[in-house]
PDB file of N, CA and C in Angstrom:
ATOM      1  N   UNK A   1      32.525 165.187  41.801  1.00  0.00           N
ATOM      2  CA  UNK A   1      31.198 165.131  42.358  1.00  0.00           C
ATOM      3  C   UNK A   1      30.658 163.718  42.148  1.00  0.00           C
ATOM      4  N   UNK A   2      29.777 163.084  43.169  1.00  0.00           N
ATOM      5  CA  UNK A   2      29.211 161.885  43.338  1.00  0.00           C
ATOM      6  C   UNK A   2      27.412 162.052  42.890  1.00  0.00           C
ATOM      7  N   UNK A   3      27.360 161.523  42.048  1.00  0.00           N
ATOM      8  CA  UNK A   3      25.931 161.452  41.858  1.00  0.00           C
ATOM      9  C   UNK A   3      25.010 160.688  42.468  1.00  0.00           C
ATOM     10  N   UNK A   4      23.950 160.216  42.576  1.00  0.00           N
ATOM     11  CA  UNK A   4      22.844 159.429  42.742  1.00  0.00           C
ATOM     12  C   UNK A   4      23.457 158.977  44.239  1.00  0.00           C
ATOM     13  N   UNK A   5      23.483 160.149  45.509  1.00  0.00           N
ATOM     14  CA  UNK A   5      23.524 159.112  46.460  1.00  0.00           C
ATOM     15  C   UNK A   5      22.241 158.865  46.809  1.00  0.00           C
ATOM     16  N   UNK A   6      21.307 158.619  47.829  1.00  0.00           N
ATOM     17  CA  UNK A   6      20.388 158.460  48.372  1.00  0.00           C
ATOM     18  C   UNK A   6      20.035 159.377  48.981  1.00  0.00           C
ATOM     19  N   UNK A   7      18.953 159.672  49.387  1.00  0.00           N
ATOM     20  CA  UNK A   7      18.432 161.116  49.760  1.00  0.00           C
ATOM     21  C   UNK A   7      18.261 160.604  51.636  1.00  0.00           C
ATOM     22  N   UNK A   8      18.429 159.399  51.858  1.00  0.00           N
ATOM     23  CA  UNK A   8      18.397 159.154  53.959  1.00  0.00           C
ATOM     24  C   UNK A   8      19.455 158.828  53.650  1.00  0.00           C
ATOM     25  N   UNK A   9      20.701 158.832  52.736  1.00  0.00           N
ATOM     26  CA  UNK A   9      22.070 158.427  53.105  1.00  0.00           C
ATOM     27  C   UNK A   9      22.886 159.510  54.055  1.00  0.00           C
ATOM     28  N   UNK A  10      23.190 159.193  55.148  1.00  0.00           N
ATOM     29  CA  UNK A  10      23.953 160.337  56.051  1.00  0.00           C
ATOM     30  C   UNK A  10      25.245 160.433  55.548  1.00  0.00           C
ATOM     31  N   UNK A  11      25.557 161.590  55.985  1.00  0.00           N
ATOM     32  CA  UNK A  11      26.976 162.180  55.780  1.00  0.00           C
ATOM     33  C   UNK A  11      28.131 161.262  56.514  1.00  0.00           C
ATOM     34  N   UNK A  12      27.840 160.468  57.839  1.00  0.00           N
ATOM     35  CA  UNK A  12      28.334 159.893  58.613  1.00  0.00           C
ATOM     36  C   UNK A  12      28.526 158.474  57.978  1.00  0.00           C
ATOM     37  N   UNK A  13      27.167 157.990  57.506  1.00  0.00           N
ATOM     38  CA  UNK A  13      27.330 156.737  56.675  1.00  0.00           C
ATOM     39  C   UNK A  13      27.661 156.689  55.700  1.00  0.00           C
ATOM     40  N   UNK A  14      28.158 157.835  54.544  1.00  0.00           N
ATOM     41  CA  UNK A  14      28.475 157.897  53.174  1.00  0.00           C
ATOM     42  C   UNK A  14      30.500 157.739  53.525  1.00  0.00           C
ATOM     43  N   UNK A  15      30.580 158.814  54.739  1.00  0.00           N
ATOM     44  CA  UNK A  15      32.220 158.904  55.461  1.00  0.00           C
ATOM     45  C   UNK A  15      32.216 157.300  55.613  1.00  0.00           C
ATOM     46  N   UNK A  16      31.660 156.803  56.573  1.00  0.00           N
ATOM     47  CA  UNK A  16      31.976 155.193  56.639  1.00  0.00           C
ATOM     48  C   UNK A  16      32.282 154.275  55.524  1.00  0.00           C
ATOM     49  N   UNK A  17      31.446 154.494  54.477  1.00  0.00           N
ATOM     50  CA  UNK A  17      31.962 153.790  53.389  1.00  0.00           C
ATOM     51  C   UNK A  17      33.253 153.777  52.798  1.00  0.00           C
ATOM     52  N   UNK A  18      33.307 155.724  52.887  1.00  0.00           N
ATOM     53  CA  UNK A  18      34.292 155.714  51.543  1.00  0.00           C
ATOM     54  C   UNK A  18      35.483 155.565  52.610  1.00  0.00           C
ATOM     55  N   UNK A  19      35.452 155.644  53.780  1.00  0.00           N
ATOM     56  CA  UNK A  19      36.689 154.378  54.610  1.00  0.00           C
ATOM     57  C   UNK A  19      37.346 153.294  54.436  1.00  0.00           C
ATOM     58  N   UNK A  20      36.469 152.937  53.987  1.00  0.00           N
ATOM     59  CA  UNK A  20      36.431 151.120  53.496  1.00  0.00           C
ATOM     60  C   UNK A  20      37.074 151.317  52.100  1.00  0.00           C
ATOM     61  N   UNK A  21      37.485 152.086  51.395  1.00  0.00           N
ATOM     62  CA  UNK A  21      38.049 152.218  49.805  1.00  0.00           C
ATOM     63  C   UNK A  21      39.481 152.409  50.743  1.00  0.00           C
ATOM     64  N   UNK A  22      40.232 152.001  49.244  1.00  0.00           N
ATOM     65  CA  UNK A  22      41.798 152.819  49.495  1.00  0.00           C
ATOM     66  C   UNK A  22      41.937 153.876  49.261  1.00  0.00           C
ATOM     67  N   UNK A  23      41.734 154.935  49.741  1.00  0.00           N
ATOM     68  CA  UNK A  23      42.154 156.530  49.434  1.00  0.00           C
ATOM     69  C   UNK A  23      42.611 156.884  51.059  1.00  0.00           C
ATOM     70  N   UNK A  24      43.582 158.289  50.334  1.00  0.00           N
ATOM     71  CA  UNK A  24      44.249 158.254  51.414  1.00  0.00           C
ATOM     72  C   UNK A  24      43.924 159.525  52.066  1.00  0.00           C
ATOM     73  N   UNK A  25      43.810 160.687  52.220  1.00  0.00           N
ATOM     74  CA  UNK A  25      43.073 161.930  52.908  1.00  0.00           C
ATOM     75  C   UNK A  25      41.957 162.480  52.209  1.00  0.00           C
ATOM     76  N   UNK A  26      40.827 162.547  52.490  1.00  0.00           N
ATOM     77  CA  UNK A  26      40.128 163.349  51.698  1.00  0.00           C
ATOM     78  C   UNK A  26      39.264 164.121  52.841  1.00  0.00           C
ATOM     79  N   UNK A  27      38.398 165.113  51.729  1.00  0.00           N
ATOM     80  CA  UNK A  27      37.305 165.972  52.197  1.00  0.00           C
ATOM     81  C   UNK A  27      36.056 165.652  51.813  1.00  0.00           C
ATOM     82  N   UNK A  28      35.194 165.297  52.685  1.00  0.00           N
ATOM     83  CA  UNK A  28      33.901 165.214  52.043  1.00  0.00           C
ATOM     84  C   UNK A  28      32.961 166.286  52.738  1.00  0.00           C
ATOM     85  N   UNK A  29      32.393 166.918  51.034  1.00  0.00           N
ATOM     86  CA  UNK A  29      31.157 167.984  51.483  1.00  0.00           C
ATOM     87  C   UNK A  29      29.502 167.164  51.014  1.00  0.00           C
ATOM     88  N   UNK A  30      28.429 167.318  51.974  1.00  0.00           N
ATOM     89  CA  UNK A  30      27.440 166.616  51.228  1.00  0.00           C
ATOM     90  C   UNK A  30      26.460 167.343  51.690  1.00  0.00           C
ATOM     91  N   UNK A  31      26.128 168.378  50.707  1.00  0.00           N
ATOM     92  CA  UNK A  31      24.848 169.189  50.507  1.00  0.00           C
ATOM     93  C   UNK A  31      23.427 168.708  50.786  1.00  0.00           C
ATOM     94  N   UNK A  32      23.315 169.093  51.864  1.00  0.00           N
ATOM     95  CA  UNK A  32      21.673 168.765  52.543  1.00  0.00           C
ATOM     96  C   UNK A  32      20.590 169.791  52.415  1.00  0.00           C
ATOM     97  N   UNK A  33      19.541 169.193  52.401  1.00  0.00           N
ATOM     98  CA  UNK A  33      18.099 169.943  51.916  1.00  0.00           C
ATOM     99  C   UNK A  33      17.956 170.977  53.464  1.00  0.00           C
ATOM    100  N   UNK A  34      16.694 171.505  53.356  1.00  0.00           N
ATOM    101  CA  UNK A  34      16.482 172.140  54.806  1.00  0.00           C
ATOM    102  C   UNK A  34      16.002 171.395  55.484  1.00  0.00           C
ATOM    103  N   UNK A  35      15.912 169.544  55.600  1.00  0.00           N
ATOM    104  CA  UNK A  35      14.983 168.646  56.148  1.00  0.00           C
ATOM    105  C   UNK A  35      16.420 167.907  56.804  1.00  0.00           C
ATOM    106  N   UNK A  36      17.850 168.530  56.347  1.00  0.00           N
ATOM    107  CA  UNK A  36      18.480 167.708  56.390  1.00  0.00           C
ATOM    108  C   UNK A  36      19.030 166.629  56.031  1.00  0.00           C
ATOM    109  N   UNK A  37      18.142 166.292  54.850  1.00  0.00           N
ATOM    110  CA  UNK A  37      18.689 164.948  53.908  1.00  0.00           C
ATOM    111  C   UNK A  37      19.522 165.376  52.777  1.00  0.00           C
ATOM    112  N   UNK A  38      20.146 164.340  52.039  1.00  0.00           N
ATOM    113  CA  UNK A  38      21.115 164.511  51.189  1.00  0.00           C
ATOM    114  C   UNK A  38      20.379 164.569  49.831  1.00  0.00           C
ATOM    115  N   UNK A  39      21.359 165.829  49.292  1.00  0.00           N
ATOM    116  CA  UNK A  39      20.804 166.563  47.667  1.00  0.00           C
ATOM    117  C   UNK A  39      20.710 165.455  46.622  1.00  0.00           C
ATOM    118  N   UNK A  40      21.717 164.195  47.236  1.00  0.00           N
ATOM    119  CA  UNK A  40      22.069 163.079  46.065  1.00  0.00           C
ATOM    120  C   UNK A  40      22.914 163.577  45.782  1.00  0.00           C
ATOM    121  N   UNK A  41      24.161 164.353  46.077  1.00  0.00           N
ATOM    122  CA  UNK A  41      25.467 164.623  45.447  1.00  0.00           C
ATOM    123  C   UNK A  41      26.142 164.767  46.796  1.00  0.00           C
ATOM    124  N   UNK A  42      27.620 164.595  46.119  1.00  0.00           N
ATOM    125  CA  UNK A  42      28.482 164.843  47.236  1.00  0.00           C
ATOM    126  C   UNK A  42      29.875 165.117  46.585  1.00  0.00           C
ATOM    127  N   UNK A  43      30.673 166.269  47.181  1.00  0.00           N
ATOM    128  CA  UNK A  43      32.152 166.578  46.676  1.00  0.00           C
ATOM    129  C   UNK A  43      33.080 165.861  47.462  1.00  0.00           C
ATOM    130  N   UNK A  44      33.910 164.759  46.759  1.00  0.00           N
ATOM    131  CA  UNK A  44      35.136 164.600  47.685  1.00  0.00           C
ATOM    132  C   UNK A  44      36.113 164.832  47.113  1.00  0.00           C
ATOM    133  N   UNK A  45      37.105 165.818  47.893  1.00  0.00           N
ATOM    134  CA  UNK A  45      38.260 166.102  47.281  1.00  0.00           C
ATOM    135  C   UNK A  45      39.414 165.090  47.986  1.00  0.00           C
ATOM    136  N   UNK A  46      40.506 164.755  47.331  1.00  0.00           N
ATOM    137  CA  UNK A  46      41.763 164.497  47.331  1.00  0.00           C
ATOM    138  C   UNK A  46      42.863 164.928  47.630  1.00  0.00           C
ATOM    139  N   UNK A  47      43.893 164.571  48.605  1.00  0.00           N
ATOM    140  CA  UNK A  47      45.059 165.550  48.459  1.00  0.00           C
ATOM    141  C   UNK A  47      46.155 164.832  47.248  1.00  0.00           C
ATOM    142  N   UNK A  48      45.871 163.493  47.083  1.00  0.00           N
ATOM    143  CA  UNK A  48      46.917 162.997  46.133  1.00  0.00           C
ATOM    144  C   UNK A  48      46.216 162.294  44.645  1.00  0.00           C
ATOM    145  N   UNK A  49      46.405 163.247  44.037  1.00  0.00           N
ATOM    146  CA  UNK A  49      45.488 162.851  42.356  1.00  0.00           C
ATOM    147  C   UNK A  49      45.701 161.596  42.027  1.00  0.00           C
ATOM    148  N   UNK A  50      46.140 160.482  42.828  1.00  0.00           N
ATOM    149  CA  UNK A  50      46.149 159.126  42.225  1.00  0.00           C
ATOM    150  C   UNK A  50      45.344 158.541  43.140  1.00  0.00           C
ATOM    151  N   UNK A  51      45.071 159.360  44.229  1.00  0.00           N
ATOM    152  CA  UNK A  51      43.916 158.079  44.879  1.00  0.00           C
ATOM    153  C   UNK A  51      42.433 158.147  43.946  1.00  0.00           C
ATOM    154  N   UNK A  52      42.381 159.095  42.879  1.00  0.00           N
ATOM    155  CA  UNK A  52      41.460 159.298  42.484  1.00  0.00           C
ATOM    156  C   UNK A  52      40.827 157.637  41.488  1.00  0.00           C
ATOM    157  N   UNK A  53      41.927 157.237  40.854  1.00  0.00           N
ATOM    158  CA  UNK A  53      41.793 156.042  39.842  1.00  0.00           C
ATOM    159  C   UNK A  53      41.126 154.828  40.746  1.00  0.00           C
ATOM    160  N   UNK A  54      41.851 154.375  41.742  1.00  0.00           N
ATOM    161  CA  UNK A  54      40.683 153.985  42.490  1.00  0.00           C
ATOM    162  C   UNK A  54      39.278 154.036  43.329  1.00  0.00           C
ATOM    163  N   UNK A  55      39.484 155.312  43.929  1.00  0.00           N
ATOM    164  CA  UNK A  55      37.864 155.841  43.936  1.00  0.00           C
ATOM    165  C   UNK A  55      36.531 155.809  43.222  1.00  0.00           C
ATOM    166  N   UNK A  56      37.881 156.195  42.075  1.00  0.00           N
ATOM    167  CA  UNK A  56      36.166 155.791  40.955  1.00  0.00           C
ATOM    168  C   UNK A  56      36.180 154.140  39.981  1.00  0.00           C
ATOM    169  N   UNK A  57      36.835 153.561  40.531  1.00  0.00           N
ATOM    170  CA  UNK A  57      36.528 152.136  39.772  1.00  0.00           C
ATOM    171  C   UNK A  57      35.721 151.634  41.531  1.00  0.00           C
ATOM    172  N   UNK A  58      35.990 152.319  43.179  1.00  0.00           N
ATOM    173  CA  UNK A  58      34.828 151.588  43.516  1.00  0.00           C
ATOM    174  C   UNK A  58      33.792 152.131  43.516  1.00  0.00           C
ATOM    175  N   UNK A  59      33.657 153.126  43.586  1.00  0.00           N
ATOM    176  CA  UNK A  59      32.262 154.124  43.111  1.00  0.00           C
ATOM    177  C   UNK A  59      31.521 154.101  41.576  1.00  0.00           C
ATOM    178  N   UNK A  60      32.316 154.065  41.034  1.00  0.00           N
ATOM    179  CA  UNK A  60      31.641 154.101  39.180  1.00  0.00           C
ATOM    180  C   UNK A  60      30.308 152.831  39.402  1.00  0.00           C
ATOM    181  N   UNK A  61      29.104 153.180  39.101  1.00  0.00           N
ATOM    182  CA  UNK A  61      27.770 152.162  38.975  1.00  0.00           C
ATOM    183  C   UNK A  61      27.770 151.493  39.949  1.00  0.00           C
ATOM    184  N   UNK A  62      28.044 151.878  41.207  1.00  0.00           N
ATOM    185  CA  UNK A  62      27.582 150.989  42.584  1.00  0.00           C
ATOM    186  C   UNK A  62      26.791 151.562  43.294  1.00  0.00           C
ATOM    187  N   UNK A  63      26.419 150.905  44.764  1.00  0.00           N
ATOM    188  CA  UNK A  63      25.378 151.237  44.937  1.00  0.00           C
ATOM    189  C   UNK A  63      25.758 151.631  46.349  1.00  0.00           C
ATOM    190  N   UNK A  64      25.246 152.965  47.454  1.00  0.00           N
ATOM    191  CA  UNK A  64      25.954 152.636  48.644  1.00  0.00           C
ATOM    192  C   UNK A  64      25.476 150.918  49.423  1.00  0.00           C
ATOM    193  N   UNK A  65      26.508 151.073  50.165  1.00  0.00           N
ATOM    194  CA  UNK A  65      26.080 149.180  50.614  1.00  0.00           C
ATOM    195  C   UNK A  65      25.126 149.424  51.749  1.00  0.00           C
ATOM    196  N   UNK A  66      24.941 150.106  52.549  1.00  0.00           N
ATOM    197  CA  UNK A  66      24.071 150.190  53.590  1.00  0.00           C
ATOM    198  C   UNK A  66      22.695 150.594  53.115  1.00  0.00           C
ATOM    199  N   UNK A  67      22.876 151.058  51.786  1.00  0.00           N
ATOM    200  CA  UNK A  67      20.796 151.442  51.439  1.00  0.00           C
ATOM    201  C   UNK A  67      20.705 150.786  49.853  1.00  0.00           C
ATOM    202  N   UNK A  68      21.579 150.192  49.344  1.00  0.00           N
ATOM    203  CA  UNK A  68      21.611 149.328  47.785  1.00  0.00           C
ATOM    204  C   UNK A  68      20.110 149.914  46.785  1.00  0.00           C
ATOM    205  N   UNK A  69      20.061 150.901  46.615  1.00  0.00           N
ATOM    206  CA  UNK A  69      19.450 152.146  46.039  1.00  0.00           C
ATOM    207  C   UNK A  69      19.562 151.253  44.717  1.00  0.00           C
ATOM    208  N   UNK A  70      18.499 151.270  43.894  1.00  0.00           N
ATOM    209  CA  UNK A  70      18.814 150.724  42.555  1.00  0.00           C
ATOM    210  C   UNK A  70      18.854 151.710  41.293  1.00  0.00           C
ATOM    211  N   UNK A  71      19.660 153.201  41.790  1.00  0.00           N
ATOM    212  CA  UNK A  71      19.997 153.937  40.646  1.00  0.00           C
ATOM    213  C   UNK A  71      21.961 153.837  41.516  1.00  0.00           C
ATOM    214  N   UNK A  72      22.748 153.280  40.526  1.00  0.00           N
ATOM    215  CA  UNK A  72      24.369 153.662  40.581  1.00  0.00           C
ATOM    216  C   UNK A  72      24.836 154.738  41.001  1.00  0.00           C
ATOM    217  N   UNK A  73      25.933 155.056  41.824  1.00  0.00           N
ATOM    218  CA  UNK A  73      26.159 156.240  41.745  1.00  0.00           C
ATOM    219  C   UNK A  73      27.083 156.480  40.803  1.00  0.00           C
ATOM    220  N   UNK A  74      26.865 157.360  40.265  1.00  0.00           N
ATOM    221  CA  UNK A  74      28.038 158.263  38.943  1.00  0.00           C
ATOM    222  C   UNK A  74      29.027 159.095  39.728  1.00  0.00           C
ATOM    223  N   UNK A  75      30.185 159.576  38.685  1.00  0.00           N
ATOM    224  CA  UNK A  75      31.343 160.300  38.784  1.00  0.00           C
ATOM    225  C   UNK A  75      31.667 161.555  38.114  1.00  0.00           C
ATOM    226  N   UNK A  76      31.109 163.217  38.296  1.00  0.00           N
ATOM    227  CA  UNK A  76      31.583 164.250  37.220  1.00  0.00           C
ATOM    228  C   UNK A  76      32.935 164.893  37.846  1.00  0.00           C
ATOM    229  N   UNK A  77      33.166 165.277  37.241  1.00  0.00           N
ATOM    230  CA  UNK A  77      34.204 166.619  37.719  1.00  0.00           C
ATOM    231  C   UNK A  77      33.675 168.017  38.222  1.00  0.00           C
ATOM    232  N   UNK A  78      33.896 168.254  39.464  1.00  0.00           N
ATOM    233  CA  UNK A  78      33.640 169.493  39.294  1.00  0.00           C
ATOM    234  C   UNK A  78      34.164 170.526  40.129  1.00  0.00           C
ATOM    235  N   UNK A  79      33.752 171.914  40.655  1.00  0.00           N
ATOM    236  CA  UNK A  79      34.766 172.767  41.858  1.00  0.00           C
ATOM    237  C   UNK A  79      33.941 172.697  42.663  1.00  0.00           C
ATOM    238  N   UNK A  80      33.998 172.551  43.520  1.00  0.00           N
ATOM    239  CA  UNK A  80      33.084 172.519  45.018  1.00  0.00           C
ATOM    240  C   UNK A  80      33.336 174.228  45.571  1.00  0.00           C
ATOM    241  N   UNK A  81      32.546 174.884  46.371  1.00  0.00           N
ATOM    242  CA  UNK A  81      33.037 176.164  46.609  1.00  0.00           C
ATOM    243  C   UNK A  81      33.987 176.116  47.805  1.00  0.00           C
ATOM    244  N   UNK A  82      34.842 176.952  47.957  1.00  0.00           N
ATOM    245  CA  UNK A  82      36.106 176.925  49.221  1.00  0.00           C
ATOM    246  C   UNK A  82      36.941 175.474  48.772  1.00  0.00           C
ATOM    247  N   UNK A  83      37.424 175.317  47.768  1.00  0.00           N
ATOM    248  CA  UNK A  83      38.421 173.940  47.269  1.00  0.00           C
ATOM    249  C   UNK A  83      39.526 173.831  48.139  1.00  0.00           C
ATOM    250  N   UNK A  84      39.577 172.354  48.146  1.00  0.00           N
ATOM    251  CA  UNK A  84      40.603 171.748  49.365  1.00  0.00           C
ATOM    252  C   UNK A  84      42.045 172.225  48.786  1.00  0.00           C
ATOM    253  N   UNK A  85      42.106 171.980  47.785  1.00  0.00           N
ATOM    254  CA  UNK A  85      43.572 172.385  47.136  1.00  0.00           C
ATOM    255  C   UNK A  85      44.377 173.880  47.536  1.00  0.00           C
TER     256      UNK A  85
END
């Protein structure tokens, strides 16, 4: 799970970013309010547990680049419901 995204960060523009990283298939889920904006979290799953080491050295305390939000986003573990695995 992704912490502190931005609450006008789109699902479309959060996908664009994590494009721009080296990972190689993933799933992204990003839980929206009833207004449609983002909860500030987001699940991305992996199909290969090593794209994970880089994901989070570019995600760990950054900021998305299109809204440079001055809270980092963080990294937990967690199960998303219906898991890609």
């Amino acid at each position: 799970m992704i912490r502190n995204i931005p609450a006008r960060c789109t699902e479309p523009e959060f996908r664009m970013y994590l494009n721009t990283l080296a990972i190689g298939d993933y799933v992204l889920e990003m839980p929206k309010t009833g207004l449609s904006k983002c909860k500030g979290y987001a699940f991305v799953q992996v199909r290969d547990p090593h794209d994970l080491t880089p994901l989070a050295r570019e995600i760990w305390q950054k900021c998305v680049p299109s809204r440079m939000s001055s809270r980092p986003m963080k990294i937990h573990p967690a199960e998303p419901p219906g898991a890609y695995m």
